[in-house]
C-alpha atoms as a PDB file:
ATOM      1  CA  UNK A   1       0.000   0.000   0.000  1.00  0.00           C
ATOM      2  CA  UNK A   2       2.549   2.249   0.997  1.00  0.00           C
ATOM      3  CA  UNK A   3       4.546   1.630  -2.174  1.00  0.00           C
ATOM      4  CA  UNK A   4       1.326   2.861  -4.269  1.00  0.00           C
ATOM      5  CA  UNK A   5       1.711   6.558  -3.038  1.00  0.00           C
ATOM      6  CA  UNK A   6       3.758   8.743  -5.032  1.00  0.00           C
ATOM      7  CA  UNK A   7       6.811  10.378  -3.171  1.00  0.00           C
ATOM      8  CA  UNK A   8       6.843  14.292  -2.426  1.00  0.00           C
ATOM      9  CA  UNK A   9       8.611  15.064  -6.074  1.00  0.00           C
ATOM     10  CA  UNK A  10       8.658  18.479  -7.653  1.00  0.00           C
ATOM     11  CA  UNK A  11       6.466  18.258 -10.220  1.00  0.00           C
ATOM     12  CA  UNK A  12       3.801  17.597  -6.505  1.00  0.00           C
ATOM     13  CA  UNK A  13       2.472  21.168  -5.843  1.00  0.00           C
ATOM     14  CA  UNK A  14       2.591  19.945  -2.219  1.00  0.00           C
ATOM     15  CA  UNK A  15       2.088  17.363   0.869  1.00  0.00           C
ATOM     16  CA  UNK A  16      -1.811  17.952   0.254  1.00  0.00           C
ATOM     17  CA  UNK A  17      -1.478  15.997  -2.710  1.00  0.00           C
ATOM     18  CA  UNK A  18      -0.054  13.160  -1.577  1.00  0.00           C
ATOM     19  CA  UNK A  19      -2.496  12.830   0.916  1.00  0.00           C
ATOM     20  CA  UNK A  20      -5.478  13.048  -1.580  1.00  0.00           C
ATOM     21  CA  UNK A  21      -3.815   9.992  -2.807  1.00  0.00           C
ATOM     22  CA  UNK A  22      -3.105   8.196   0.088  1.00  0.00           C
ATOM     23  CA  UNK A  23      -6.670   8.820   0.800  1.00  0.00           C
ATOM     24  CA  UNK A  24      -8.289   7.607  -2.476  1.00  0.00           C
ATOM     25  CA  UNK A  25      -5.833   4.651  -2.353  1.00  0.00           C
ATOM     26  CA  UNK A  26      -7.031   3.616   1.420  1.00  0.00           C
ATOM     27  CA  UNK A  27     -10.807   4.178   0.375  1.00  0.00           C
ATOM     28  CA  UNK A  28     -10.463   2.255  -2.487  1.00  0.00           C
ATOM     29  CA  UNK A  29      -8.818  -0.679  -0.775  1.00  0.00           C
ATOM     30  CA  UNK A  30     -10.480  -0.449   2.690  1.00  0.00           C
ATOM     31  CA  UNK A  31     -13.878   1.352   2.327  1.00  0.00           C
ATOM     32  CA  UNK A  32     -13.239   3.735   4.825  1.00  0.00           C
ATOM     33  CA  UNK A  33     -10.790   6.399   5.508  1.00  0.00           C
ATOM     34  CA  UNK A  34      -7.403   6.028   6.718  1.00  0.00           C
ATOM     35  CA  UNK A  35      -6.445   6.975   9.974  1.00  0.00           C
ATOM     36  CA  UNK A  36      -4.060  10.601  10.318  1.00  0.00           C
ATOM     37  CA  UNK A  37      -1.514   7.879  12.154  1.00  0.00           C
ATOM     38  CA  UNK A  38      -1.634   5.846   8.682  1.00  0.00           C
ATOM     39  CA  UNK A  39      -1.444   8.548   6.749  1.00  0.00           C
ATOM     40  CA  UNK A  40       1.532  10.121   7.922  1.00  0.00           C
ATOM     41  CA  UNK A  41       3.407   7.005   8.577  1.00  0.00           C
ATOM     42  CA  UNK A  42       2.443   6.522   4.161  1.00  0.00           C
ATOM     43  CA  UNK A  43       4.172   9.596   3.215  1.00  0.00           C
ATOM     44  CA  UNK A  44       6.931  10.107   5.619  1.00  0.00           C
ATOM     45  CA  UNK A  45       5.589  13.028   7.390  1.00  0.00           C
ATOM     46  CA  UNK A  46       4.134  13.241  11.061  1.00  0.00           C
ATOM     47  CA  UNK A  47       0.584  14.235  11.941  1.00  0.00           C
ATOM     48  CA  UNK A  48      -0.242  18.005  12.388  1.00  0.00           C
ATOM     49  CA  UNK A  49       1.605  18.059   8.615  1.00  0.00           C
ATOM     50  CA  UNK A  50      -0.957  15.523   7.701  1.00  0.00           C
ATOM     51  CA  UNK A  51      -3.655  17.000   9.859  1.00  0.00           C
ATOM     52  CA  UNK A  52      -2.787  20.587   8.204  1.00  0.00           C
ATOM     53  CA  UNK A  53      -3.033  18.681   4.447  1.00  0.00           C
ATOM     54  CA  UNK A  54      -6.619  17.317   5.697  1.00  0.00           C
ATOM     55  CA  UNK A  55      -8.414  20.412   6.596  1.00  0.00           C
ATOM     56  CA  UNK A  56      -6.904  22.608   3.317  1.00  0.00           C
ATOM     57  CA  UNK A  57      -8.646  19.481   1.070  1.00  0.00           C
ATOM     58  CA  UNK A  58     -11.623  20.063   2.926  1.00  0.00           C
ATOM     59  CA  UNK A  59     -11.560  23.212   2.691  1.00  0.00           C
ATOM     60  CA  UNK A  60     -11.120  23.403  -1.138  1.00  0.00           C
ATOM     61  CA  UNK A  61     -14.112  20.717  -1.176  1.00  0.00           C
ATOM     62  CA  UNK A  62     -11.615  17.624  -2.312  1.00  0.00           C
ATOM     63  CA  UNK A  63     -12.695  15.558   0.866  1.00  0.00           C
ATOM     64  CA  UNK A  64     -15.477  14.685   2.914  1.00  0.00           C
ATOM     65  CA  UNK A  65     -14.442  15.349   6.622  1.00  0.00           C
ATOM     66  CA  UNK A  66     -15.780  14.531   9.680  1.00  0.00           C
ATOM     67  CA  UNK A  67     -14.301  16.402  12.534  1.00  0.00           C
ATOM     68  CA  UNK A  68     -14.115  14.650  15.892  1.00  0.00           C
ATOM     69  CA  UNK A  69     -14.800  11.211  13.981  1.00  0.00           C
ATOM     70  CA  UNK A  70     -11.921   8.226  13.832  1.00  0.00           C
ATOM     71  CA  UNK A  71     -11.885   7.523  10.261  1.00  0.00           C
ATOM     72  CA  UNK A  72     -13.565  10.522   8.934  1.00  0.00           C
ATOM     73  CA  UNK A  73     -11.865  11.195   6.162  1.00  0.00           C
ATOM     74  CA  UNK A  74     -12.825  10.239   2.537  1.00  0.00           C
ATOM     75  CA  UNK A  75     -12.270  10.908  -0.750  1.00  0.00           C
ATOM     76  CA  UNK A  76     -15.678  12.998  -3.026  1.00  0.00           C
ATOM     77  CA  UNK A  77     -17.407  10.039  -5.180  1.00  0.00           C
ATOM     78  CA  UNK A  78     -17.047  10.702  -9.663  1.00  0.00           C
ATOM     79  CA  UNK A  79     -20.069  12.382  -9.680  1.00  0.00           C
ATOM     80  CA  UNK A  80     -19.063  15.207  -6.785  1.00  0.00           C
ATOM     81  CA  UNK A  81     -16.007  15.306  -8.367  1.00  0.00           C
ATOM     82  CA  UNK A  82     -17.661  16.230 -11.687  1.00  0.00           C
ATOM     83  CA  UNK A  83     -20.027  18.413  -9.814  1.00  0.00           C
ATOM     84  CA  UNK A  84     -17.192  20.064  -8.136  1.00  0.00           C
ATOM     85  CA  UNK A  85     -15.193  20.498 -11.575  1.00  0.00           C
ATOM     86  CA  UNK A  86     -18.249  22.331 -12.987  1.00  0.00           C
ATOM     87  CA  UNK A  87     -18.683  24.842 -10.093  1.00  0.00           C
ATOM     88  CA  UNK A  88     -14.747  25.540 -10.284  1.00  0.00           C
ATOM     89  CA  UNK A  89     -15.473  26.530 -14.033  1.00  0.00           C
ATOM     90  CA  UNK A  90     -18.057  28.931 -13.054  1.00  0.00           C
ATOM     91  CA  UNK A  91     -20.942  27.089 -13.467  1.00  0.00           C
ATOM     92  CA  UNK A  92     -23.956  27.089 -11.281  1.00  0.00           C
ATOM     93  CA  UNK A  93     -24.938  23.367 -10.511  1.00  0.00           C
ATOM     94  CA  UNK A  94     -28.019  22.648  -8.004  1.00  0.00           C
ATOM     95  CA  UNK A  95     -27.697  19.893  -5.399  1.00  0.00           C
ATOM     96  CA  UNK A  96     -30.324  17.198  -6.521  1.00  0.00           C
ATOM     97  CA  UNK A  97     -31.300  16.738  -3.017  1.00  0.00           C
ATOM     98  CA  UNK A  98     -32.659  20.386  -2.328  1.00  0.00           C
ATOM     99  CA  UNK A  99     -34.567  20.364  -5.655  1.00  0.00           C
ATOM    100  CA  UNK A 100     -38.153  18.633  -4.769  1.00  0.00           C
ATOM    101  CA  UNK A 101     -39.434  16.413  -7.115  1.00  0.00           C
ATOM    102  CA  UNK A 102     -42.920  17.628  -6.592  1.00  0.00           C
ATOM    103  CA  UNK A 103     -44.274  20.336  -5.298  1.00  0.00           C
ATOM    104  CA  UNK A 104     -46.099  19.222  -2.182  1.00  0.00           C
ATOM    105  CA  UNK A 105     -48.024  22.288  -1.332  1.00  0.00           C
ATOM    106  CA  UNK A 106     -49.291  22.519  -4.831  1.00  0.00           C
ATOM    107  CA  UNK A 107     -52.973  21.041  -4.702  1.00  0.00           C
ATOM    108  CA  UNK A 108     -53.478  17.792  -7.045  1.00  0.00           C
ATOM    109  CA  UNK A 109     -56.695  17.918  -8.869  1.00  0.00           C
ATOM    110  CA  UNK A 110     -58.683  15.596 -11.280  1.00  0.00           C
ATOM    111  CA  UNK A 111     -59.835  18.140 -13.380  1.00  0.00           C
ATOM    112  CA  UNK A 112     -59.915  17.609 -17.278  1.00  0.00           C
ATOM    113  CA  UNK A 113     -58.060  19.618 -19.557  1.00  0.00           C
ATOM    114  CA  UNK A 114     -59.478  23.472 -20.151  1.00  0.00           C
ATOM    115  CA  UNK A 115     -61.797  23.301 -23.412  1.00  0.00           C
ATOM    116  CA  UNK A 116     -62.205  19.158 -22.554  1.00  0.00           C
ATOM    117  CA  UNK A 117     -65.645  17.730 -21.431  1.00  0.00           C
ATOM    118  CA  UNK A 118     -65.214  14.551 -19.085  1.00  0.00           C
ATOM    119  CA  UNK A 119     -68.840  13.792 -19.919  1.00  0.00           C
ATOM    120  CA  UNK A 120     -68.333  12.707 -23.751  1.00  0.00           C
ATOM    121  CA  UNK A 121     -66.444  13.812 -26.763  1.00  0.00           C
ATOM    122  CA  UNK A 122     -69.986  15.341 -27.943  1.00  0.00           C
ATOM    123  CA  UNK A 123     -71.532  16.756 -24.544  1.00  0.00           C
ATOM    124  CA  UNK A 124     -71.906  20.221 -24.365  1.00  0.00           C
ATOM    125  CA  UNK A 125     -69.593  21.907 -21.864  1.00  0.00           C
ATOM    126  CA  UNK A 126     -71.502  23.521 -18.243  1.00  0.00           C
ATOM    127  CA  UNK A 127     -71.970  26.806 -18.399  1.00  0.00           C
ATOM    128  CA  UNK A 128     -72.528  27.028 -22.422  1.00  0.00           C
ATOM    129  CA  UNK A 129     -69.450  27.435 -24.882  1.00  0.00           C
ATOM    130  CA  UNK A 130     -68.497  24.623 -26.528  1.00  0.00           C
ATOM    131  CA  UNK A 131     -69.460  22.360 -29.731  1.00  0.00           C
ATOM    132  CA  UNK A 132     -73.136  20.639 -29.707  1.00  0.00           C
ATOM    133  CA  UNK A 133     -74.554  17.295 -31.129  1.00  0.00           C
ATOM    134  CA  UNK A 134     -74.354  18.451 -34.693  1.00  0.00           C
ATOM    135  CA  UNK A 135     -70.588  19.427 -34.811  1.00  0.00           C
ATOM    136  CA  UNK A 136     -71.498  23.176 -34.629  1.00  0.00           C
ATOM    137  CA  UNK A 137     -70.861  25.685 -32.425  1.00  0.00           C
ATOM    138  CA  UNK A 138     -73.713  26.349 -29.694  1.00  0.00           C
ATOM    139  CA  UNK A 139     -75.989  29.606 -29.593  1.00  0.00           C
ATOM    140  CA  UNK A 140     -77.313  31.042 -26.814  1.00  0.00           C
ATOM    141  CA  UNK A 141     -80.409  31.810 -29.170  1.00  0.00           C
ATOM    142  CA  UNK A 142     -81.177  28.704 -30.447  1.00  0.00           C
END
């Protein structure tokens, strides 16, 4: 595992890096987050470094972190990944889960369509309007 994460090298902008990897790598393999003692025993470094690394990915929205939780560390999924790649290009992109699928407080009615009779496709509509037996239009003087 340990041999899997790349070495601080200077095309690495930084430590951070290395533990997004270490983190992705220990997800991947484990299905939870590593530990700050396993990560900074993976890239040679000691914890507050580590620690530090943690809450600047967090920060920048790289991770998921849980503060005060052992393990609570892990890498976003593809899709926040995307999502997050899309709001760094400027793009406004609205969390599925705060969108509502229907509009509860809207009332739901059975009503037919405006100009539609639910009686027959040759009934006269209430209240006069509307097309009559013979295909014409009704009169109120007929």
């Amino acid at each position: 595992m340990i041999d899997d994460i790349p070495r601080l090298s200077p095309q690495m902008a930084s430590r951070k890096l290395q533990v997004l990897a270490f983190i992705r790598a220990f997800y991947a393999a484990h299905g939870v987050g590593p530990s700050l003692s396993e990560m900074a025993a993976a890239i040679g470094s000691n914890r507050s470094r580590v620690q530090d690394a943690i809450r600047k990915l967090a920060a920048e929205g790289r991770i998921h972190r849980a503060p005060g939780q052992t393990r609570g560390v892990r890498p976003l999924s593809a899709q926040e990944e995307a999502v997050r790649h899309v709001r760094d290009a400027g793009y406004l992109v609205l969390d599925p889960a705060s969108v509502p699928l229907l509009d509860i407080e809207m009332p739901v009615t059975k009503a037919g369509l405006p100009g539609h009779s639910p009686h027959g496709h040759n009934a006269p509509l209430q209240g006069g309007g509307g097309y009559g037996a013979d295909g014409g239009e009704e009169r109120a003087g007929r």
